[in-house]
Protein backbone atom coordinates (compact mmCIF):
# COMPACT_ATOMS: atom_id res chain seq x y z
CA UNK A 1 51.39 -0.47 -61.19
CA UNK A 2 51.03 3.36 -60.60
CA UNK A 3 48.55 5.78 -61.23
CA UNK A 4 49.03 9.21 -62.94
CA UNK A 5 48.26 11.95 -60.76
CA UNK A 6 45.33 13.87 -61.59
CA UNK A 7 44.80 17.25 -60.66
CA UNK A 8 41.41 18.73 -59.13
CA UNK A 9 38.20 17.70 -60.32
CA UNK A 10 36.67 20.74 -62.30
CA UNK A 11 34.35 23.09 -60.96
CA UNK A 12 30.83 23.33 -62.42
CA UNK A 13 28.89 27.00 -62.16
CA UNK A 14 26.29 26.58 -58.94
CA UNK A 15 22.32 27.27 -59.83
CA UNK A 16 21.18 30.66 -58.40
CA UNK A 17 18.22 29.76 -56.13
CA UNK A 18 15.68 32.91 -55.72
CA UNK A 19 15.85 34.72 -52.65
CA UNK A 20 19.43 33.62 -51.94
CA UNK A 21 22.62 35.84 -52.27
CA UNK A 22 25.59 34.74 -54.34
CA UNK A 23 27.37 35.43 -50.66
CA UNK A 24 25.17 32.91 -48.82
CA UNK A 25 25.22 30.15 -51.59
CA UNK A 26 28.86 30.24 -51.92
CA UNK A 27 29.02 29.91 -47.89
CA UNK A 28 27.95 32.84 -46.16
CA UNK A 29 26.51 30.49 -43.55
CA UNK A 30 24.17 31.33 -40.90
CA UNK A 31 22.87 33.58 -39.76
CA UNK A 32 22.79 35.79 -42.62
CA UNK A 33 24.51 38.74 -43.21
CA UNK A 34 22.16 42.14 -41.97
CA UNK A 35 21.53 43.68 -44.99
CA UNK A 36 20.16 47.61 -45.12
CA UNK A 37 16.68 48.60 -44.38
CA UNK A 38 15.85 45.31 -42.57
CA UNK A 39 14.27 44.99 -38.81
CA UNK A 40 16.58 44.87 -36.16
CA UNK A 41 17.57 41.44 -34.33
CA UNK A 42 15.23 41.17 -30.93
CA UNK A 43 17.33 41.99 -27.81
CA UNK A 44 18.49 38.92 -25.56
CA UNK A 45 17.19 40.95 -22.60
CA UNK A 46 13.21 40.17 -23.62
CA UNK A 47 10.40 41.90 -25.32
CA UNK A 48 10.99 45.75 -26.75
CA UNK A 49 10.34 48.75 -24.34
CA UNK A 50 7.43 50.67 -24.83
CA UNK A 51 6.85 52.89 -27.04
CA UNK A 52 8.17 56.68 -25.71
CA UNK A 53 5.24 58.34 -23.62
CA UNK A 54 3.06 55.38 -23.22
CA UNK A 55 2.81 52.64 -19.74
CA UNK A 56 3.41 49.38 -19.92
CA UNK A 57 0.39 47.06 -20.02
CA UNK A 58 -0.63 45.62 -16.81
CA UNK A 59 0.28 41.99 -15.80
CA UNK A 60 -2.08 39.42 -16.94
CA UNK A 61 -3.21 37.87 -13.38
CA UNK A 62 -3.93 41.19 -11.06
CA UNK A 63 -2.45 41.78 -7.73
CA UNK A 64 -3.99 41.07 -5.27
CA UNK A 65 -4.05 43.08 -1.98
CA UNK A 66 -4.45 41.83 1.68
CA UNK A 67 -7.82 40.35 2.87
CA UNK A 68 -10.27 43.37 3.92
CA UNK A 69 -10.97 43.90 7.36
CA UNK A 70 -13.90 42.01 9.30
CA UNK A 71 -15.79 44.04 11.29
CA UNK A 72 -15.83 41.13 13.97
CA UNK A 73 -13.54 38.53 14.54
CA UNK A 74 -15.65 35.03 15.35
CA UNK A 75 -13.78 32.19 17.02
CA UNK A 76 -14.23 28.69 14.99
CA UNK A 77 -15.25 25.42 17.72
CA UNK A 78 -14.29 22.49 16.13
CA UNK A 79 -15.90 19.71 17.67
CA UNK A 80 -14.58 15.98 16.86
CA UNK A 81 -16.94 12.63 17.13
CA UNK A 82 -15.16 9.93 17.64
CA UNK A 83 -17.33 7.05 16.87
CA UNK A 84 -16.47 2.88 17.12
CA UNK A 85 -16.61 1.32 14.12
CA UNK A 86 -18.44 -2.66 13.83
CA UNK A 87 -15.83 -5.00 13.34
CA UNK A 88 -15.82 -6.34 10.44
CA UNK A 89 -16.33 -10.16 10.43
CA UNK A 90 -15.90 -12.77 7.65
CA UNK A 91 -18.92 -14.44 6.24
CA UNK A 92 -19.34 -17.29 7.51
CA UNK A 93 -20.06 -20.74 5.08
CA UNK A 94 -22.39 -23.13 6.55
CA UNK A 95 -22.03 -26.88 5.36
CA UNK A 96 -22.77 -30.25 6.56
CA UNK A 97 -20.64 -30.09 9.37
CA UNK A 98 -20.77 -28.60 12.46
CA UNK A 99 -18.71 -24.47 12.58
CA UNK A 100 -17.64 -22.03 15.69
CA UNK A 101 -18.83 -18.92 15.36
CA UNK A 102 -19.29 -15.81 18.05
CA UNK A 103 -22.67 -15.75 19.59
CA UNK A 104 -23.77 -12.39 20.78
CA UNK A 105 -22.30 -12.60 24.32
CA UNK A 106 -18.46 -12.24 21.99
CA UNK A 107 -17.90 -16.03 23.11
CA UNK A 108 -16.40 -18.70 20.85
CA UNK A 109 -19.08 -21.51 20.79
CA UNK A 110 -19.82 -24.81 17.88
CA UNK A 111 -22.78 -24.59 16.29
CA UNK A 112 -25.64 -27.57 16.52
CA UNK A 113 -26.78 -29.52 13.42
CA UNK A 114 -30.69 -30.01 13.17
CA UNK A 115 -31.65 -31.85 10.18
CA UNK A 116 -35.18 -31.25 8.01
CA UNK A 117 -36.93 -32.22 5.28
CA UNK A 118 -36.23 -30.23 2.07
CA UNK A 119 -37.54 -30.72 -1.42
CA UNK A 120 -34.65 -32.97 -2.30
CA UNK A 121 -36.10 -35.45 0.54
CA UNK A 122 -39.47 -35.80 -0.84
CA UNK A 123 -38.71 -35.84 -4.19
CA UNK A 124 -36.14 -38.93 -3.94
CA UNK A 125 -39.15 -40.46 -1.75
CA UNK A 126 -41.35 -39.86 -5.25
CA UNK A 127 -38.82 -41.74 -6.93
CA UNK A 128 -38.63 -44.61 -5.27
CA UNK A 129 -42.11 -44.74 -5.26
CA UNK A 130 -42.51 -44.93 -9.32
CA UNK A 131 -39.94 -47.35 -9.32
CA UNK A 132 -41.71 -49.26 -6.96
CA UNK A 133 -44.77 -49.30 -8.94
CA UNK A 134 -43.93 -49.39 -12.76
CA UNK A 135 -40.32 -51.34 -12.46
CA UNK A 136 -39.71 -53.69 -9.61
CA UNK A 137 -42.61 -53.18 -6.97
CA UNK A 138 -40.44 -54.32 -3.98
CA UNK A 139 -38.99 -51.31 -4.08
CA UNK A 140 -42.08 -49.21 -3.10
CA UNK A 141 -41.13 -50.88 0.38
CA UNK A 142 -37.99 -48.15 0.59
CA UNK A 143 -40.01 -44.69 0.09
CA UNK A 144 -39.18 -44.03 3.61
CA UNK A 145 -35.57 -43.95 3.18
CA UNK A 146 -34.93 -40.47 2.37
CA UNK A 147 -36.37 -39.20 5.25
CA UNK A 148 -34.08 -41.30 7.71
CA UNK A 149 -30.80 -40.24 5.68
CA UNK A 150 -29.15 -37.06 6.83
CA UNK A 151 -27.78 -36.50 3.09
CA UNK A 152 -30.97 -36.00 1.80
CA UNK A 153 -31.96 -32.87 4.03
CA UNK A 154 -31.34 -29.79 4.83
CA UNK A 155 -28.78 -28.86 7.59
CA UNK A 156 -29.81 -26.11 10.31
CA UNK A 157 -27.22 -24.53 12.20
CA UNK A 158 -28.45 -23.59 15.45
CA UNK A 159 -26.79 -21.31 18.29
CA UNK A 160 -25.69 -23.35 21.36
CA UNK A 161 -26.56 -20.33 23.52
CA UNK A 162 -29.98 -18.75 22.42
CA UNK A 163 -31.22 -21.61 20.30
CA UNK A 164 -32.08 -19.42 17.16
CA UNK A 165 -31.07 -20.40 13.67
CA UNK A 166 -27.86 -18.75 12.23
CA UNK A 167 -27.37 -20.51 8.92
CA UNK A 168 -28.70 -23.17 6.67
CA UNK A 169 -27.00 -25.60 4.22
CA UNK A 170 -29.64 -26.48 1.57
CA UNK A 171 -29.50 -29.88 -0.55
């Protein structure tokens, strides 16, 4: 089945909009059309010349000139120190066990293990004292064991070389 041809859809009158010519609503485009009496377009080239008779302003940052003259030229000594830095060494963690460190003469050496008494020590003695006499008084035969058993002290690492005390691992 076939259509019948139509012809053109009707045109409707367009709005006038203020400040618009009939020209430019019906497609005058852009840019609009110069009309008399209005300002000039700016020139590609930049900002207008001055005005006839008058200098144009100066530039924003002023010029600057050479240096002036010194009455007496001084020579500069530039003197470099060239100091040596400390190495910089790793702390070092101290634990039950024996560790090598560098004793002052730069030689690698194992540190010595001396054992103390610490808090810990006499207050598991304490213990095994109160159990000895409210609980099971056999016991109160044993307050001497913490002192005998390395676990319960502190640990002294001491310097093979000049006997002083470099770290301490506390219970």
């Amino acid at each position: 089945m076939a259509y019948p041809k139509q012809g053109p859809y009707p045109t409707q009158p367009q709005p006038q909009v203020a400040g618009f010519s009939a020209q430019q609503q019906q497609g005058g485009g852009y840019p609009p059309q110069q009309q008399a009496g209005a300002y000039p377009p700016p020139e590609q080239g930049g900002a207008y010349p001055p005005p006839q008779g008058q200098q144009p302003p100066p530039p924003y940052y002023p010029q600057q000139g050479p240096p002036p003259p010194q009455a007496q030229q001084q020579q500069q000594v530039t003197t470099t120190v060239i100091q040596a830095q400390p190495a910089v060494v790793a702390p070092v963690r101290f634990g039950p066990y024996p560790v090598t460190i560098t004793d002052s003469q730069g030689r690698q050496v194992q540190t010595i293990l001396d054992y103390r008494a610490s808090a810990t020590t006499h207050i598991l003695a304490l213990v095994i004292c109160c159990v000895g006499l409210f609980l099971f008084w056999p016991a109160l035969c044993f307050f001497w064991l913490p002192y005998v058993m390395d676990g319960t002290k502190d640990v002294y690492h001491i310097s093979p070389t000049d006997g002083n005390v470099v770290g301490v691992y506390r219970r």
